[in-house]
Protein backbone atom coordinates (compact mmCIF):
# COMPACT_ATOMS: atom_id res chain seq x y z
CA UNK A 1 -42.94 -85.31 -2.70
CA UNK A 2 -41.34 -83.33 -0.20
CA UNK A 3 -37.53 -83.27 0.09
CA UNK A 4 -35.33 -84.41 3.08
CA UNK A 5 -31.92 -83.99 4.43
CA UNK A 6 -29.78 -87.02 2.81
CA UNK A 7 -32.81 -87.98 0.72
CA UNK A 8 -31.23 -87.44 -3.13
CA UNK A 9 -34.08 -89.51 -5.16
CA UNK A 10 -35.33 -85.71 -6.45
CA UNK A 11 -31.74 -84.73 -7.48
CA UNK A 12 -30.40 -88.43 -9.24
CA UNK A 13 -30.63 -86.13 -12.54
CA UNK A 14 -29.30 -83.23 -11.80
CA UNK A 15 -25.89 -84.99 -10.08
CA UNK A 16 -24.70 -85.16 -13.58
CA UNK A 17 -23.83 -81.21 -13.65
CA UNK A 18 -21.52 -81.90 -10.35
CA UNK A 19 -17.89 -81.63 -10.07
CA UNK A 20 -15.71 -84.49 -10.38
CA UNK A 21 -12.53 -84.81 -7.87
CA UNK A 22 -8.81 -83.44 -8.08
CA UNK A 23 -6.76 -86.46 -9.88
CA UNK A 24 -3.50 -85.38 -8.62
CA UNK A 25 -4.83 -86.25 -4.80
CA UNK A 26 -5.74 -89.97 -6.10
CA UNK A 27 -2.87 -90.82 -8.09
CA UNK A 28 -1.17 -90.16 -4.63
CA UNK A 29 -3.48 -92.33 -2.71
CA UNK A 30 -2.94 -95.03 -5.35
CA UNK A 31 0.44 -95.06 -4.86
CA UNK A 32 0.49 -95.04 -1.30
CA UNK A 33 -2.34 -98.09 -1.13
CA UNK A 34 -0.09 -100.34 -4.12
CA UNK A 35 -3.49 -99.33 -5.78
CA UNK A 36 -1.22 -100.64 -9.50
CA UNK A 37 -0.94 -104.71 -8.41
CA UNK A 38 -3.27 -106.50 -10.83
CA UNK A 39 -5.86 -108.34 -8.32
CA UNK A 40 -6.76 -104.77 -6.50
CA UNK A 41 -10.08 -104.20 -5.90
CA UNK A 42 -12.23 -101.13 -4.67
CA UNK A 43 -15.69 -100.15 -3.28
CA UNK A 44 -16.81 -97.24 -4.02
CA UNK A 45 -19.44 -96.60 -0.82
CA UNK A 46 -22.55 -94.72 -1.34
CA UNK A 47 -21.17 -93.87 -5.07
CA UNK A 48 -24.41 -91.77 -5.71
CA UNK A 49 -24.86 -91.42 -9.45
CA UNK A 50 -20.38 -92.42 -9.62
CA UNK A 51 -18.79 -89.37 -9.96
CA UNK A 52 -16.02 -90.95 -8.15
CA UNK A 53 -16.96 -94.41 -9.80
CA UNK A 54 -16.38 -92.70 -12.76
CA UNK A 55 -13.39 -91.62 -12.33
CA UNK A 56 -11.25 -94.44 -10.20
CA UNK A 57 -12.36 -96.37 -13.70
CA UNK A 58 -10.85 -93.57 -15.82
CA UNK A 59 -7.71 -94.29 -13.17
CA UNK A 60 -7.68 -97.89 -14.21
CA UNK A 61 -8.99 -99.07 -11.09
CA UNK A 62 -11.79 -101.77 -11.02
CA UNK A 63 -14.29 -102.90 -8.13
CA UNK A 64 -17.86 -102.25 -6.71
CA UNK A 65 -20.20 -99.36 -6.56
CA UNK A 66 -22.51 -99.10 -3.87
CA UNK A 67 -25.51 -97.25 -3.50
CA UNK A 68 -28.95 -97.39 -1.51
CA UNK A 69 -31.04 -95.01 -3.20
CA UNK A 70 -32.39 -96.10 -5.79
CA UNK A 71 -33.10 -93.55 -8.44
CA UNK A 72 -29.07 -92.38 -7.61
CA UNK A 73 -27.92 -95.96 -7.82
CA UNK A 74 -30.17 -96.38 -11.36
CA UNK A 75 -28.74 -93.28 -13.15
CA UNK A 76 -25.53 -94.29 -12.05
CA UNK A 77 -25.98 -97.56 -13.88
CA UNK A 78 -27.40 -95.60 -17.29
CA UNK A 79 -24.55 -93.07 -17.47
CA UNK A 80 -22.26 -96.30 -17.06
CA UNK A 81 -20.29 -94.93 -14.10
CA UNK A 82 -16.76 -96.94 -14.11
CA UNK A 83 -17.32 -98.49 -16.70
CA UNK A 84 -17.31 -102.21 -17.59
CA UNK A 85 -14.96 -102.38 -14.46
CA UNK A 86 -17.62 -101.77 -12.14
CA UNK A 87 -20.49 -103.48 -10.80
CA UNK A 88 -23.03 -101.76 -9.25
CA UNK A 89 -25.06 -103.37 -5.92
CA UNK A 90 -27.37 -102.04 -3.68
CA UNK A 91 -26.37 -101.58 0.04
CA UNK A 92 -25.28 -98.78 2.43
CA UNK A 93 -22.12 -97.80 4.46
CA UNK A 94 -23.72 -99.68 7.11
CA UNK A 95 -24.36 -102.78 5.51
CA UNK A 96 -22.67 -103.03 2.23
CA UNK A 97 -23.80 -106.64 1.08
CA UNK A 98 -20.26 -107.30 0.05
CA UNK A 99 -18.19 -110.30 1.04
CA UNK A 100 -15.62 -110.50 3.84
CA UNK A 101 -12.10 -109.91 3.34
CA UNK A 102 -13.40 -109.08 -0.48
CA UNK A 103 -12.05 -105.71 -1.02
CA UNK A 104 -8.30 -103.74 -0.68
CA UNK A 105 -9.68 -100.46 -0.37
CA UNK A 106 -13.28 -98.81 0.29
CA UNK A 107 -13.85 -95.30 -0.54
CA UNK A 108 -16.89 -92.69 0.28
CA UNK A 109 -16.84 -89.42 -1.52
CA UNK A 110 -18.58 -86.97 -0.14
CA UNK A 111 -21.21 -89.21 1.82
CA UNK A 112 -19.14 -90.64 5.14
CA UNK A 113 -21.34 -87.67 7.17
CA UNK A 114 -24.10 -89.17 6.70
CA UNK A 115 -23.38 -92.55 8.16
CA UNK A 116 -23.43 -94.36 11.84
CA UNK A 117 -19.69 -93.95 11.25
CA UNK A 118 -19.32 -96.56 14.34
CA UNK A 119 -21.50 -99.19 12.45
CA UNK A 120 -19.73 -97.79 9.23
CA UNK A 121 -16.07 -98.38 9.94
CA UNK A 122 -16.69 -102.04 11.74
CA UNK A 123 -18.27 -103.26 8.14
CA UNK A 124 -15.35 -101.60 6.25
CA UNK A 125 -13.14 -103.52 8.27
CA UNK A 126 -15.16 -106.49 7.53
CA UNK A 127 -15.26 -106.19 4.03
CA UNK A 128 -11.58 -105.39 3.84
CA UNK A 129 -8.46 -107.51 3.01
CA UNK A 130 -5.77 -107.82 5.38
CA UNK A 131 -4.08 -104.42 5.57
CA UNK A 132 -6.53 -102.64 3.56
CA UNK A 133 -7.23 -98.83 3.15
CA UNK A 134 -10.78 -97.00 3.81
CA UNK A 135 -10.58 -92.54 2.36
CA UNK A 136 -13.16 -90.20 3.18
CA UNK A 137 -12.92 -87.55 0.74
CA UNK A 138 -14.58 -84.56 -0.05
CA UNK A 139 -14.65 -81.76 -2.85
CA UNK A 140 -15.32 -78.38 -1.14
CA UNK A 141 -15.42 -74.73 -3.02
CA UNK A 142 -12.58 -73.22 -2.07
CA UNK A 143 -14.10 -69.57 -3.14
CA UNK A 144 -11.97 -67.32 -0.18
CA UNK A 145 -10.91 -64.27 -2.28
CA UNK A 146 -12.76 -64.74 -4.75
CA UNK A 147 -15.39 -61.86 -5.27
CA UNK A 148 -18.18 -63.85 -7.23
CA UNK A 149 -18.28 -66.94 -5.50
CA UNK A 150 -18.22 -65.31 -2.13
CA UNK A 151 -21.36 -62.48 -3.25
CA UNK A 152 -23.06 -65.91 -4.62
CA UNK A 153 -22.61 -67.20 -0.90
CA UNK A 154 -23.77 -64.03 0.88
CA UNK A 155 -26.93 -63.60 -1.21
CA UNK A 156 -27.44 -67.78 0.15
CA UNK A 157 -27.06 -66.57 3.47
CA UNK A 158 -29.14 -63.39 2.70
CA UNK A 159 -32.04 -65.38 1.71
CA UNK A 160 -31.41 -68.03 4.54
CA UNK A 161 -29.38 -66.59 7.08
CA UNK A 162 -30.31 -69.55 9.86
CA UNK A 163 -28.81 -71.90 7.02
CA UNK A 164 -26.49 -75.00 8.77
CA UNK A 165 -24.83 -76.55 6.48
CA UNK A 166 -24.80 -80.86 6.04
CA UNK A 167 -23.41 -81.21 2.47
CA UNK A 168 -20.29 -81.96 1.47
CA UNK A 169 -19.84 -77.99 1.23
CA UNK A 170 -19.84 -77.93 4.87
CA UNK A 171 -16.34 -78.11 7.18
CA UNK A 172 -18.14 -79.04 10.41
CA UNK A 173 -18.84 -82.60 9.53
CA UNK A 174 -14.48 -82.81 8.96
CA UNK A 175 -13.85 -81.53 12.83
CA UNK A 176 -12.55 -84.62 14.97
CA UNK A 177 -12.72 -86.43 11.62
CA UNK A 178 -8.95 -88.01 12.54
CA UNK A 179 -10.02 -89.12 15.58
CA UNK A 180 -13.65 -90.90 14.71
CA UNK A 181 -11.45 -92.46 11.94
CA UNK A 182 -9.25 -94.28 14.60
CA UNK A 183 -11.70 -94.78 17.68
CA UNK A 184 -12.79 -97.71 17.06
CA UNK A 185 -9.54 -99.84 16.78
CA UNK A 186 -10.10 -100.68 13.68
CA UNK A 187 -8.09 -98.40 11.61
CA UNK A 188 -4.66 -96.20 12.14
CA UNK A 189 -1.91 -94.85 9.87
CA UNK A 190 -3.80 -92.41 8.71
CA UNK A 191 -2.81 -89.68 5.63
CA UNK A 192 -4.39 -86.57 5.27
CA UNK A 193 -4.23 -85.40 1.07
CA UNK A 194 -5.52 -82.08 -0.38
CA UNK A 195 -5.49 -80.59 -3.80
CA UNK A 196 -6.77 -77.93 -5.38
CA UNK A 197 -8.44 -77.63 -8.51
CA UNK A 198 -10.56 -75.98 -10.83
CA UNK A 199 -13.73 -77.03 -12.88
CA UNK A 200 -14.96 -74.65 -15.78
CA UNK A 201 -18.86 -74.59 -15.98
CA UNK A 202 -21.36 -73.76 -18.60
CA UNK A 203 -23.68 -71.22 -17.03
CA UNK A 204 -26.37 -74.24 -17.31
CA UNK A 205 -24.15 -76.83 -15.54
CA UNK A 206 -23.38 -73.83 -12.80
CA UNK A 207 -26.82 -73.40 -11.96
CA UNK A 208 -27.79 -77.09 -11.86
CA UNK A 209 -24.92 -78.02 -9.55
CA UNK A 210 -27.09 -75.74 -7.38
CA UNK A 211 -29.48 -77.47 -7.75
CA UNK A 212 -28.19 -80.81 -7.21
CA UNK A 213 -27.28 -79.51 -3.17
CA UNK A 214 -29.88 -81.31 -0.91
CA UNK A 215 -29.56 -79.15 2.13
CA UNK A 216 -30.08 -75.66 0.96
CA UNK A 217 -33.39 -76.95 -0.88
CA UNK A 218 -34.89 -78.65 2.21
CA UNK A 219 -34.20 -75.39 4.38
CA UNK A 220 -35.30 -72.93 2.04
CA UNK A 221 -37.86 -74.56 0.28
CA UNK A 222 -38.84 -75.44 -3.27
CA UNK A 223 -39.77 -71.58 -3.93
CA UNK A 224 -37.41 -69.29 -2.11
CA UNK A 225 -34.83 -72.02 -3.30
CA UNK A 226 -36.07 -71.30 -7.29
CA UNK A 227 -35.85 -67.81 -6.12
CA UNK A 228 -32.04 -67.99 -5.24
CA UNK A 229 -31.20 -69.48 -8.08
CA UNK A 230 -32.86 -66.89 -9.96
CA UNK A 231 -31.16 -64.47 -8.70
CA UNK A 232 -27.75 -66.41 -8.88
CA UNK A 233 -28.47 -66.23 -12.81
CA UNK A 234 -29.00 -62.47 -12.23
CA UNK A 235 -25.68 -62.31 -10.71
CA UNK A 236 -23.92 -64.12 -13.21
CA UNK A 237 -25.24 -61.59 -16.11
CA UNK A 238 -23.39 -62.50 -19.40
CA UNK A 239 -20.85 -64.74 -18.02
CA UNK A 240 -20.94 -67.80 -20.25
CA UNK A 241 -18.31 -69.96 -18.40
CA UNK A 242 -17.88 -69.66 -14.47
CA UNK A 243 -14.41 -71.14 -12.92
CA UNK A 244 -15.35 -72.79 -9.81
CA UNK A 245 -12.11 -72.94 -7.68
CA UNK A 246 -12.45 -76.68 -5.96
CA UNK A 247 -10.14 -78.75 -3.25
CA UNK A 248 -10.41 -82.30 -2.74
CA UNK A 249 -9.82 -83.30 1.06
CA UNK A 250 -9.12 -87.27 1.68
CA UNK A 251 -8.04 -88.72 5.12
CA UNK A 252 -6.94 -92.11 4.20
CA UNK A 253 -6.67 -94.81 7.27
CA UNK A 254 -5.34 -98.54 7.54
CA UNK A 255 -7.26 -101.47 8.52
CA UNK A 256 -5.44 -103.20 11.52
């Protein structure tokens, strides 16, 4: 089975060894969204395997995970993502299966590029209670001055060097991201949060978050890809535990 860009169903087991997002930047969304009154709800929107899910339940938040791929959405449901205070549905940013005016605030971590963001907003709007939020949020590296991770992304580029970037490690997908968010009418107020952070990696986990990152794979292939990682674990030599240097970017609108 050949892979293809935004097609995870190869990587639903590998999305384990991913980073999770900074906590400090949602404990100030929740408090900006009245995220602590006791009816809130939230949808988490193409919640891949939950490691967002995961976390908003670790926040004490409760709600909906959606996801359409299958084998994502399935070992989401095994590693118990969120929790008991999660449900998990099939559907898609597009067409979320969830009930009007049924949610107070929708999140996608990570995933909003790969959307009709048009078709996208209108259903979060539908789906949303009366003054309700929608964040897009990613978790970038943030590896500028840092000699390792930046040789680890020139030997990428060495390998590929026509590489575009579509994941969530990409910037381009963010430019005119404030305005796309408000186009439609549907949405303003909008609050840009970052935060930096850190995650500490077993040289294992390291090397399978590499291997969890769809578009590298489908432009280099299944062998020069092995081949990169191989010689990522070259790179690494004896190092046991690799800090990888994160920050979590959310722009945070409200429904009108």
């Amino acid at each position: 089975m050949n892979m293809t860009h935004g097609d995870f169903t190869l990587l639903a087991k590998q999305y384990i060894h991913r980073p999770g997002y900074s906590e400090t930047a949602l404990r100030v969304l929740m408090a900006h969204t009245g995220a602590e009154q006791p009816t809130f709800t939230v949808a988490d929107v193409g919640a891949g395997t939950g490691k967002l899910t995961e976390l908003l339940g670790e926040l004490g938040l409760r709600g909906v995970a959606v996801e359409p791929n299958d084998a994502m959405r399935e070992e989401g449901i095994r590693l118990a993502a969120g929790g008991r205070q999660f449900e998990w549905r099939q559907g898609s940013a597009e067409e979320t299966g969830l009930a009007e005016d049924s949610v107070d605030w929708v999140f996608m971590a990570s995933s909003f590029h790969w959307t009709d963001q048009p078709r996208a907003l209108a259903e979060f709007h539908r789906i949303l209670r009366a003054g309700g939020h929608f964040t897009a949020l990613w978790n970038p590296r943030h590896i500028e001055g840092n000699a390792l991770h930046e040789e680890i992304e020139a030997l990428i580029r060495h390998y590929v060097p026509e590489l575009k970037r579509v994941s969530s490690g990409s910037h381009s997908h963010m430019n005119g991201l404030e305005e796309a968010l408000q186009a439609t009418g549907h949405f303003g107020r909008l609050l840009f949060v970052e935060a930096p952070h850190h995650v500490d990696m077993s040289k294992e986990r390291y090397l399978n978050a590499w291997r969890s990152v769809n578009d590298i794979q489908v432009q280099a292939g299944p062998e020069l890809f092995e081949r990169i990682v191989g010689e990522i674990d070259r790179l690494l030599g004896d190092l046991q535990t690799i800090r990888v240097p994160y920050k979590t970017r959310a722009w945070t609108v409200q429904a009108l």
